[in-house]
Every structure is written in C-alpha cells, then in structure tokens.
C-alpha atoms as a PDB file:
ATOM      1  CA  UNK A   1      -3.236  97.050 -16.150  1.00  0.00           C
ATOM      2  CA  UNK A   2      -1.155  95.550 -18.608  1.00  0.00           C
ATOM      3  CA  UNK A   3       1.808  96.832 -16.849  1.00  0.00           C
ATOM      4  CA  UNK A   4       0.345  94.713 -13.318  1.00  0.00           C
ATOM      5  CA  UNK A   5       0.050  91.564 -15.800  1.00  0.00           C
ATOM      6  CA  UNK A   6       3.390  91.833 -16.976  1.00  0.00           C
ATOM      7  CA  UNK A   7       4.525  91.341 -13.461  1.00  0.00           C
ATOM      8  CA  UNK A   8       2.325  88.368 -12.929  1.00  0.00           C
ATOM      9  CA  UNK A   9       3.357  86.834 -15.680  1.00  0.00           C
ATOM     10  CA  UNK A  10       7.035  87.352 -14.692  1.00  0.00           C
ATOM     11  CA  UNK A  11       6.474  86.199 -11.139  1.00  0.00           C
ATOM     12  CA  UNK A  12       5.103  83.309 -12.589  1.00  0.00           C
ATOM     13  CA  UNK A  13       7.785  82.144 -14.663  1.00  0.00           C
ATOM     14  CA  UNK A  14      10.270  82.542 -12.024  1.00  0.00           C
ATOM     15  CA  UNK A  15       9.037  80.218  -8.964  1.00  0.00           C
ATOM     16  CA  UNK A  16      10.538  77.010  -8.653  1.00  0.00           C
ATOM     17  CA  UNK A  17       9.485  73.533  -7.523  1.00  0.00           C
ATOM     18  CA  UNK A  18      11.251  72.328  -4.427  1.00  0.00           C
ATOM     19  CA  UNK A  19      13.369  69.491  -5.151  1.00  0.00           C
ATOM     20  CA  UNK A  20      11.448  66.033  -3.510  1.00  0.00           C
ATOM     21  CA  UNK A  21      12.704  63.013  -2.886  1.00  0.00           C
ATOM     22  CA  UNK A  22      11.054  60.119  -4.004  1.00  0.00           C
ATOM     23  CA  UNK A  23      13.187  57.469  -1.478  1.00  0.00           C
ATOM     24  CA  UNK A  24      11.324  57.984   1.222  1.00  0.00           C
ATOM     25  CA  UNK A  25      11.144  56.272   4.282  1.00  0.00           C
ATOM     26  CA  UNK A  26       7.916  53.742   5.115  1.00  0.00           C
ATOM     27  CA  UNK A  27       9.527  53.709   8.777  1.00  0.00           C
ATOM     28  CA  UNK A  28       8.518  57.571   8.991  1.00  0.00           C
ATOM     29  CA  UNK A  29       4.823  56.689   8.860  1.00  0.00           C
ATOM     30  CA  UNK A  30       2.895  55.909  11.266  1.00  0.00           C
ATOM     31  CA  UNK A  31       2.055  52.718  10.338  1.00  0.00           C
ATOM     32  CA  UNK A  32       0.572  50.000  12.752  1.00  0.00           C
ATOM     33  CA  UNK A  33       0.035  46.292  12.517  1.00  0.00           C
ATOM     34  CA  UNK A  34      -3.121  45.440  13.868  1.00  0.00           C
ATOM     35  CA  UNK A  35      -6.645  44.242  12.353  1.00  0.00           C
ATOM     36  CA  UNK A  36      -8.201  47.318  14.445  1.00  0.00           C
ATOM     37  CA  UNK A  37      -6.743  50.288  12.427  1.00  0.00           C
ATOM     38  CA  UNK A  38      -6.914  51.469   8.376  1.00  0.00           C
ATOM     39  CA  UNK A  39      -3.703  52.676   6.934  1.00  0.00           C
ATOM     40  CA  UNK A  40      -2.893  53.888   3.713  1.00  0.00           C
ATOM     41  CA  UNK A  41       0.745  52.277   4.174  1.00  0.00           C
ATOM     42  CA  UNK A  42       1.698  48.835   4.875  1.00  0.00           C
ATOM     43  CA  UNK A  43       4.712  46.770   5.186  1.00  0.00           C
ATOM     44  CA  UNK A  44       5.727  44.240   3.064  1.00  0.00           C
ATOM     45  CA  UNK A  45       6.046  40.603   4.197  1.00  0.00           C
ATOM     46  CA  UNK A  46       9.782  39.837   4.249  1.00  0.00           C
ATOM     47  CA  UNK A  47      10.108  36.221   2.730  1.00  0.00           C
ATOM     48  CA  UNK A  48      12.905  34.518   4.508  1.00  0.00           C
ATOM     49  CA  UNK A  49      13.501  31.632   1.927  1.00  0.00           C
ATOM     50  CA  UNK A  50      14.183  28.461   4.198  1.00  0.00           C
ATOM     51  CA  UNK A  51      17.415  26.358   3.975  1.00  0.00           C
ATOM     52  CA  UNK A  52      18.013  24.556   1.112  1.00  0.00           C
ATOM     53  CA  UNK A  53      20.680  22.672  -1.107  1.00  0.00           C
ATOM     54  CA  UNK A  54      20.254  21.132  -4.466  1.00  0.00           C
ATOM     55  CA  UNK A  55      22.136  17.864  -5.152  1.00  0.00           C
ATOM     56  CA  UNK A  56      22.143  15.150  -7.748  1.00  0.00           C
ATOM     57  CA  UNK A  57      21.973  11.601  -7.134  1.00  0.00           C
ATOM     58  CA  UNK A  58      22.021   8.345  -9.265  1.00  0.00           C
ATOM     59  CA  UNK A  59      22.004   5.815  -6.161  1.00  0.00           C
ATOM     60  CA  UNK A  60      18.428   6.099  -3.665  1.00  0.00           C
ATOM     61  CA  UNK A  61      20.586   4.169  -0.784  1.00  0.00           C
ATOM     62  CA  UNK A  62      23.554   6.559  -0.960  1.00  0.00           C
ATOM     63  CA  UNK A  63      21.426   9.543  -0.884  1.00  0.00           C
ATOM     64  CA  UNK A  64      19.461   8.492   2.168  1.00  0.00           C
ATOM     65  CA  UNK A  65      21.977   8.431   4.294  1.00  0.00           C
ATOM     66  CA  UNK A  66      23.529  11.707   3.202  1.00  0.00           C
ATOM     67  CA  UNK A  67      20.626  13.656   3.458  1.00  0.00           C
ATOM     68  CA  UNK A  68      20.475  15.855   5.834  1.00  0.00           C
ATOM     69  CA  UNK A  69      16.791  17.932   6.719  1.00  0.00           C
ATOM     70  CA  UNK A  70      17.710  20.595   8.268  1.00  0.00           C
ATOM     71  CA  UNK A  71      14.460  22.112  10.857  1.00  0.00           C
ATOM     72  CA  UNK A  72      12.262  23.900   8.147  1.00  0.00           C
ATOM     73  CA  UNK A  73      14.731  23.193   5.555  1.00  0.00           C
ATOM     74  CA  UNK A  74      14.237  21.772   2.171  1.00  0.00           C
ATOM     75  CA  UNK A  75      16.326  19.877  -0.431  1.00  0.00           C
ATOM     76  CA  UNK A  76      16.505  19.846  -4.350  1.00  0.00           C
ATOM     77  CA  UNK A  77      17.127  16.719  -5.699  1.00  0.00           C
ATOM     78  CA  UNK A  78      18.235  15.737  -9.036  1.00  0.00           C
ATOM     79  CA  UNK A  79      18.167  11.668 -10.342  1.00  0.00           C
ATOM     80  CA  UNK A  80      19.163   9.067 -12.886  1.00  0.00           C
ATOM     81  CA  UNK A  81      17.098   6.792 -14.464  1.00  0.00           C
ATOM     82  CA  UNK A  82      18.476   3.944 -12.210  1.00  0.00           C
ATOM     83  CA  UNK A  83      17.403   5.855  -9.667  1.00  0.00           C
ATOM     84  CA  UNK A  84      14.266   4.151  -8.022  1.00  0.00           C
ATOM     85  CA  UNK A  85      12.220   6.649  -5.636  1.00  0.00           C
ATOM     86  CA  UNK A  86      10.769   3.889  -3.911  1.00  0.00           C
ATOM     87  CA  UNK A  87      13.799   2.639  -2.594  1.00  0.00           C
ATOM     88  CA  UNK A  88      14.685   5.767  -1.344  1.00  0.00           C
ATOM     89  CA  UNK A  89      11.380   6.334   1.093  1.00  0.00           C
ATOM     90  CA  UNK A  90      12.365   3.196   2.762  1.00  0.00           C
ATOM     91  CA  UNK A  91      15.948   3.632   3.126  1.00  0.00           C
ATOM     92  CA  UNK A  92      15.594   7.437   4.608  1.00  0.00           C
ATOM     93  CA  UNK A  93      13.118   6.569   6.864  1.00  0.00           C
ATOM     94  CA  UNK A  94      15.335   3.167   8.343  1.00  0.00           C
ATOM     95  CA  UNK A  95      18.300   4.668   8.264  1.00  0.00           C
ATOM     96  CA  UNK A  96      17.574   8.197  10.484  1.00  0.00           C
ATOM     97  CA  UNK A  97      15.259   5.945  12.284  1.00  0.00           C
ATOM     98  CA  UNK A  98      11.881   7.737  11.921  1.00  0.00           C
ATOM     99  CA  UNK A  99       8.562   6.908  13.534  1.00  0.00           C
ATOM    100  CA  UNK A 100       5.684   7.963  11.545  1.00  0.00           C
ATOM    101  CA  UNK A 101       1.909   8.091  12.780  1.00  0.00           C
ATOM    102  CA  UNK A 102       0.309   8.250   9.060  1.00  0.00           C
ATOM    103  CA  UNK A 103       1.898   8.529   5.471  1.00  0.00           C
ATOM    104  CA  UNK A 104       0.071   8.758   1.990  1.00  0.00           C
ATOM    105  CA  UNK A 105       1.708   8.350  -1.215  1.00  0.00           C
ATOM    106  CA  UNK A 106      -0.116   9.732  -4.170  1.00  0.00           C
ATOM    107  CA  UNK A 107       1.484   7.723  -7.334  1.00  0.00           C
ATOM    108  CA  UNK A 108       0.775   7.053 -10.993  1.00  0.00           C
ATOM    109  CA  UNK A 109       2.788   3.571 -10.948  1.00  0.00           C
ATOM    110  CA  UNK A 110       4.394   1.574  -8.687  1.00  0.00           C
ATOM    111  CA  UNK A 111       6.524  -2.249  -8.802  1.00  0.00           C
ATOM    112  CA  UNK A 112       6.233  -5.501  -6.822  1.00  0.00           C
ATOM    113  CA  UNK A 113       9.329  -4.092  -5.371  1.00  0.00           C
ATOM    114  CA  UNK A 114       7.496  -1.252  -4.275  1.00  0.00           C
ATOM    115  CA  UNK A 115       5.728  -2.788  -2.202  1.00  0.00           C
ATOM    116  CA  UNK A 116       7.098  -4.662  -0.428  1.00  0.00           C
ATOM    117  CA  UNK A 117       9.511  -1.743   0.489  1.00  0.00           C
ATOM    118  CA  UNK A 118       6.423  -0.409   1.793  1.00  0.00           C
ATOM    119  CA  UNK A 119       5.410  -3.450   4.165  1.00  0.00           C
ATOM    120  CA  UNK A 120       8.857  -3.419   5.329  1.00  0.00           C
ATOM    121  CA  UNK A 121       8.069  -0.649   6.718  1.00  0.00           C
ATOM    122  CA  UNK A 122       4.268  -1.206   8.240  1.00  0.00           C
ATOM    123  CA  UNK A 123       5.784  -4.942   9.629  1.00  0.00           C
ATOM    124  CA  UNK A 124       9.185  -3.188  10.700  1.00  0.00           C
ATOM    125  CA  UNK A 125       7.254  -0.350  13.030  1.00  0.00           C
ATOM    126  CA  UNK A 126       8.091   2.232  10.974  1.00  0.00           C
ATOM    127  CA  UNK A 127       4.838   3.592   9.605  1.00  0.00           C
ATOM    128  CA  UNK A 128       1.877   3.197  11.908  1.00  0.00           C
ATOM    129  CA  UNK A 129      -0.956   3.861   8.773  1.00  0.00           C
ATOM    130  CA  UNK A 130      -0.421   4.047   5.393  1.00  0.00           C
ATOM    131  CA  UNK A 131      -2.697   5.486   2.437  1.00  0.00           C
ATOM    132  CA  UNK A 132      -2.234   4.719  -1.237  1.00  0.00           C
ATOM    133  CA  UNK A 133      -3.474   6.936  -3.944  1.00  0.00           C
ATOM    134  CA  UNK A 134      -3.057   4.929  -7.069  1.00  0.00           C
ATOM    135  CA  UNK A 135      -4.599   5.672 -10.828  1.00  0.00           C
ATOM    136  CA  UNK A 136      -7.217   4.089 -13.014  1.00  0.00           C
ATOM    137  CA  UNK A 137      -4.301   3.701 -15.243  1.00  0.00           C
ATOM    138  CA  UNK A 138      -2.227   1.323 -12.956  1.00  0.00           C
ATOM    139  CA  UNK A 139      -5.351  -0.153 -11.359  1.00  0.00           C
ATOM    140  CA  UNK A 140      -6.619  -1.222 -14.463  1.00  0.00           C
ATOM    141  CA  UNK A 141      -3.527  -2.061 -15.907  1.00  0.00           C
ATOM    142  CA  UNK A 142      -2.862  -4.646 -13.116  1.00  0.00           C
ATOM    143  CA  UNK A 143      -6.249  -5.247 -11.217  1.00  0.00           C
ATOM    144  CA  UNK A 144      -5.385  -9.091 -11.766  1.00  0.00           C
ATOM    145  CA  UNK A 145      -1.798  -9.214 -11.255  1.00  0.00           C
ATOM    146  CA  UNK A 146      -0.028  -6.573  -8.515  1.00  0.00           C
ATOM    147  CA  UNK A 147      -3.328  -5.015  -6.999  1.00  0.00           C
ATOM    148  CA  UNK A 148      -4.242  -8.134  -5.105  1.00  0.00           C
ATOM    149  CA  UNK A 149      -0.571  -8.205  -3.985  1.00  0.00           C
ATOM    150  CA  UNK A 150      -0.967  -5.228  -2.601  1.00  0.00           C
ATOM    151  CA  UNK A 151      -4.021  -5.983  -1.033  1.00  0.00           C
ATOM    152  CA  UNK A 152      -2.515  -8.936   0.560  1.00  0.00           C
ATOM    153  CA  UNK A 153       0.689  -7.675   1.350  1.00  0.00           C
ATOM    154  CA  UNK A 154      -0.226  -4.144   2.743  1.00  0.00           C
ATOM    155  CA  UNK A 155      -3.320  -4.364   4.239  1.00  0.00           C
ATOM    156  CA  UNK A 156      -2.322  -5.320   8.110  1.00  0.00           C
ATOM    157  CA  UNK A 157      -4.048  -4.894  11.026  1.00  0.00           C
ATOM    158  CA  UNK A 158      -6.025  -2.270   9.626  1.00  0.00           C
ATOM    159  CA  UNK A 159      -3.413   0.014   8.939  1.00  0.00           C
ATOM    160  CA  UNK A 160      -3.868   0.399   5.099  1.00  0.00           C
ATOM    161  CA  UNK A 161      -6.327   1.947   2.588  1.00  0.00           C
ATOM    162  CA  UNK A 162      -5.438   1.872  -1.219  1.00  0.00           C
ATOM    163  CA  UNK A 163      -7.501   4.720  -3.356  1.00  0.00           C
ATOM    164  CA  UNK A 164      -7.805   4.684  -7.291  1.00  0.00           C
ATOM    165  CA  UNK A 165      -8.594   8.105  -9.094  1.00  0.00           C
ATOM    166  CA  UNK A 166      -8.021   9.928 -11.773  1.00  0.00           C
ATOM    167  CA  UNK A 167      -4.483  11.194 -10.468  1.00  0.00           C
ATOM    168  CA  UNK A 168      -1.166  12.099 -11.868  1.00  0.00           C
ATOM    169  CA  UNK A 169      -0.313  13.571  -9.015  1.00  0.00           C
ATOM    170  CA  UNK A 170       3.246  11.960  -7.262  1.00  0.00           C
ATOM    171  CA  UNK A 171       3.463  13.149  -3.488  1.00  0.00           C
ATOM    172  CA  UNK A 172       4.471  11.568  -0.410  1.00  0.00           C
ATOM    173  CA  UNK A 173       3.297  13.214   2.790  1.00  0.00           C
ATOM    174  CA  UNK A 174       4.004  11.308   6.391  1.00  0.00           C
ATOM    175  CA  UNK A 175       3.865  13.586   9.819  1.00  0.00           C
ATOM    176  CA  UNK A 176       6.455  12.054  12.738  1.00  0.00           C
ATOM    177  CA  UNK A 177       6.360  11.307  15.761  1.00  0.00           C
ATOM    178  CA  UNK A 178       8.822  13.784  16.830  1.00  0.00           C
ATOM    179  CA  UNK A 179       6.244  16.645  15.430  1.00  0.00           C
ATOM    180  CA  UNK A 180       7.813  16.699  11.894  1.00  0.00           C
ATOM    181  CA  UNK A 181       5.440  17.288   9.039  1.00  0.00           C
ATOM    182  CA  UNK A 182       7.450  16.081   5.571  1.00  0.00           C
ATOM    183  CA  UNK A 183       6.395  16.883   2.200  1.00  0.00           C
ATOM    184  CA  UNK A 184       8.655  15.228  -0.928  1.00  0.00           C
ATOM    185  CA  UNK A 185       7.090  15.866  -4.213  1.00  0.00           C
ATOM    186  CA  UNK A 186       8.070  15.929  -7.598  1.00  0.00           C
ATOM    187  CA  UNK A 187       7.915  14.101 -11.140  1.00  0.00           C
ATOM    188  CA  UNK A 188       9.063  10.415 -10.053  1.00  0.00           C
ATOM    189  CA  UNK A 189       6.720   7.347  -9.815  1.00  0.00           C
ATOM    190  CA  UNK A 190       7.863   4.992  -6.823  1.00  0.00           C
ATOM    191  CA  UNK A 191       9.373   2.976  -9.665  1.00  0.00           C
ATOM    192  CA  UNK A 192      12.287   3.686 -12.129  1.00  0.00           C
ATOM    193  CA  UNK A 193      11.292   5.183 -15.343  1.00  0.00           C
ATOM    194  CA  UNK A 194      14.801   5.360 -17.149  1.00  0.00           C
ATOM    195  CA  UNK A 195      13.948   8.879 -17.306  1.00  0.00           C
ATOM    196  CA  UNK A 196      15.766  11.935 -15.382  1.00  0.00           C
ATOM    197  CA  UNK A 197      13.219  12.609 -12.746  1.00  0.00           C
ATOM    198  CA  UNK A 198      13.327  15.576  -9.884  1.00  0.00           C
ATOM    199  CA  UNK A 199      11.856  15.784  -5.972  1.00  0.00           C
ATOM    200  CA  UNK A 200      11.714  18.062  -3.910  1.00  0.00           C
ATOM    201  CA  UNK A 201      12.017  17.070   0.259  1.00  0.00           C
ATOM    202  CA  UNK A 202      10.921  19.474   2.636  1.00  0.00           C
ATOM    203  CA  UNK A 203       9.720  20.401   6.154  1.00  0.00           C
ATOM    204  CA  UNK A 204       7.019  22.031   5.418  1.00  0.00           C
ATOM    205  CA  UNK A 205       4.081  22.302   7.807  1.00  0.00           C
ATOM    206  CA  UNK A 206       1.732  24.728   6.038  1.00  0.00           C
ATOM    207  CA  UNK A 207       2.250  22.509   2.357  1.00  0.00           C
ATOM    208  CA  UNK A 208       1.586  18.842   4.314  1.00  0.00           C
ATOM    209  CA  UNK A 209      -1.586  20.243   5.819  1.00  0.00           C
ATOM    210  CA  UNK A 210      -2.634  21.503   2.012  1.00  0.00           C
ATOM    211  CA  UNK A 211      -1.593  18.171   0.431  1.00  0.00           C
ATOM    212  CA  UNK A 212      -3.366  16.223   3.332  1.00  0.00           C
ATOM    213  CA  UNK A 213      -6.519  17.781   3.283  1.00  0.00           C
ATOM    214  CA  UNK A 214      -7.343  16.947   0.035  1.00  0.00           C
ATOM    215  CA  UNK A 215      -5.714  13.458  -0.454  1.00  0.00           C
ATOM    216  CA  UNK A 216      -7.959  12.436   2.662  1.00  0.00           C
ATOM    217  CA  UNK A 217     -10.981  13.831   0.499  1.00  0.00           C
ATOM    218  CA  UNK A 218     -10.102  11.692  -2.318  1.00  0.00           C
ATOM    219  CA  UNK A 219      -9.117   8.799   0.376  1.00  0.00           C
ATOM    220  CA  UNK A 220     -12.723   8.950   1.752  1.00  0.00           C
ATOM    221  CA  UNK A 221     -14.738   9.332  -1.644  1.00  0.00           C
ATOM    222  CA  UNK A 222     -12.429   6.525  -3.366  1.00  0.00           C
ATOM    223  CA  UNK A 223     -11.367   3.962  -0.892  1.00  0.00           C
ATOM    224  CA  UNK A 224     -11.774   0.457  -1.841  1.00  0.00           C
ATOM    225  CA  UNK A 225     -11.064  -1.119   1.782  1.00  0.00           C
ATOM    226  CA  UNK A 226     -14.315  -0.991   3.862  1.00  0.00           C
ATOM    227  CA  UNK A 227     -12.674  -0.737   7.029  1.00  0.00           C
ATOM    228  CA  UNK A 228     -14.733  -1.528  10.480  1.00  0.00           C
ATOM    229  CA  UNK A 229     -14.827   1.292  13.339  1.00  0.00           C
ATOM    230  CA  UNK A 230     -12.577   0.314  16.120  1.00  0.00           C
ATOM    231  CA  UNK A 231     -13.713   0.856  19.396  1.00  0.00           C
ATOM    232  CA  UNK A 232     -12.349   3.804  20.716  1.00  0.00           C
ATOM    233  CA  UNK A 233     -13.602   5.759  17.531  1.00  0.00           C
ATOM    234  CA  UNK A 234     -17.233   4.021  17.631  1.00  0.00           C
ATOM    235  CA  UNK A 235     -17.639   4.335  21.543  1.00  0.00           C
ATOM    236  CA  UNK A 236     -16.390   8.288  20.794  1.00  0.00           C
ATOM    237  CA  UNK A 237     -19.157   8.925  18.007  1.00  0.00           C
ATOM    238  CA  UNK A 238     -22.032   7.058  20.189  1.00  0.00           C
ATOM    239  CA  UNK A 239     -21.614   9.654  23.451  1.00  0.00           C
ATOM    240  CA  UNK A 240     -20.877  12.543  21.205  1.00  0.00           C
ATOM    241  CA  UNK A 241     -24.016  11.887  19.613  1.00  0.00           C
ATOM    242  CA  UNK A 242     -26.181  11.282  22.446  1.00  0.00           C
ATOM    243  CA  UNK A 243     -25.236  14.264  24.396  1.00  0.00           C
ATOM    244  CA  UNK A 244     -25.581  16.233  21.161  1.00  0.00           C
END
C-alpha cells in the first residue's frame, strides 16, 4: 500500500495545467441583442464621441460668424472678459439666419443691453416664443429699474414669459425650425463679467429635451405673466374634455 501511494503521489505532482488564454473573444459567444433572451455576456456600448473643436474667443460678433455646428456636433468655447454672451445669441442666430419656434434662457444676470438684443430678435422674426428664467437675486436687485423694462420691452403678442427662482443655472435651449434642437451651456451670464467664462454649443437632442423638461416645470410653477388661452388651445381642451 504504501508502495500504490507513492505512485499517486508522483502522478500527482507531475500533471500540468493547460496553458489558457485569458484574451478571449466576446464575438465567440453566442450573444444576442434582444429584450427576449438572458445572457451571461453582453456587449459594450461603443461611445462614438460627436464632432467637436475647442476655440477661444474675445469678440461675440467675430465668433458668430465663424462658428460652424456641424449635424450632432458640438463646440468648446473659451472667452475674455469683454466678451458679452448676450451679444453672441443674437448675432449667431442673425447671421446663419435661424428660425426658432421656442427658446428659454436660464440666467443669473442680465443688462439693458440684453434685452433688447433679445427683442431684436422676437420683433425681427427670429424667435417665435421666448422664456426667461431669471433669479431672486437679479429680480430683487432690479424689480424697480430693468424688470419692468423687460416686461415692456419683451412681452409681445404673447410670445414671452419671464420666471424668477432660486437658479444659478446659465443655459440657453431654442429648437429650429429646420428640426435642430441646440443646447449652449456653461458659466457666462448674458452680460460681461470681466471674468474668463466658458460655453459649451451643441446639437444635442437627448440634453435639450432634459434641460426643457424641467425649465418648463419651473416656467409653469414660477411664471409671473398670466397669459390668456388662445383659441386654438382653449377650443382643443373644451372637445377633449367633453368627449373624455
């Protein structure tokens, strides 16, 4: 017997592990996309970054007309202190021409200047409604001096709403009529600051529909402009609700 466990022991000893690779292939697996079947393995998502280019800027006019937005694309930007972000909204959207159905800006401060860049663009037929998110900084800062220019300079045909919350938040969203859904965000006020600031410019479908779902929740819990129903809308929610 303890001849036999000798040899055991020796047998043991001797066997080897087969070499195994550890780069394997996913693509050997059967592994199937659909909500129907359980896997072990999945593929990752491959992130295809979109187009972009990062560019620095001290004049909003010049860089208006040089930007370029590519289809999806998106577009770093950095700027001066002289550089007014106000300015800039207006001058892109005159000089490439662009129709939009509805913009909000979400800002913490804004000039005289501002807007009236801003009715330049409700009076010129460039922006068919327009939403303002201010803060309970600015608005009680200047509730007797620029709010009730902006009431009376903005609020046309029924085309404008001005919010005040507690926001920091500086976004402009506007969707085009050509389909386009445009997100610019980033750290500047419409104004200058004399500060380096940063935005970001984008086409960006899925990150206008976040940003716009809840600035319109803010916009309907902190409007200030009681605005009537026009006809279309009221005669709309009158048969929907009798046929309900």
């Amino acid at each position: 017997m303890a001849e036999e466990t000798n040899n055991i022991e020796s047998e043991v000893l001797e066997f080897e592990m087969p070499d195994f690779d550890v780069d394997f292939d996913l693509d050997a697996f059967d592994i199937r996309d659909t909500s129907e079947d359980e896997t072990r393995y999945t593929k990752p998502r491959i992130y295809r970054p979109a187009p972009q280019s990062n560019i620095k800027y001290d004049n909003a006019v010049i860089l208006a007309r040089d930007l370029r937005l590519e289809p999806g694309g998106r577009t770093n930007v950095i700027v001066s202190g002289s550089f007014i972000f106000g300015d800039f909204i207006e001058a892109y959207i005159v000089e490439h021409n662009i129709k939009i159905q509805k913009m909000t800006i979400s800002t913490l401060s804004m000039s005289q200047e501002n807007v009236d860049s801003l009715a330049n663009l409700i009076n010129g037929g460039f922006v068919e409604e327009l939403n303002l998110i201010i803060s309970h900084y600015f608005f009680s800062h200047e509730r007797h001096a620029l709010i009730p220019y902006i009431y009376q300079t903005l609020d046309i045909d029924n085309r404008f709403q001005l919010a005040v919350a507690g926001t920091h938040a500086k976004t402009v969203i506007f969707d085009t009529l050509g389909g386009k859904k445009i997100v610019i965000h980033g750290s500047a006020n419409l104004r200058s600051s004399s500060n380096l600031e940063q935005f970001t410019i984008e086409d960006n479908p899925e990150l206008f529909d976040f940003y716009d779902d809840y600035q319109e929740r803010i916009i309907a819990k902190y409007q200030t402009i009681n605005k009537p129903v026009r006809v279309k809308p009221l005669w709309d929610l009158i048969t929907i609700k009798k046929f309900r």
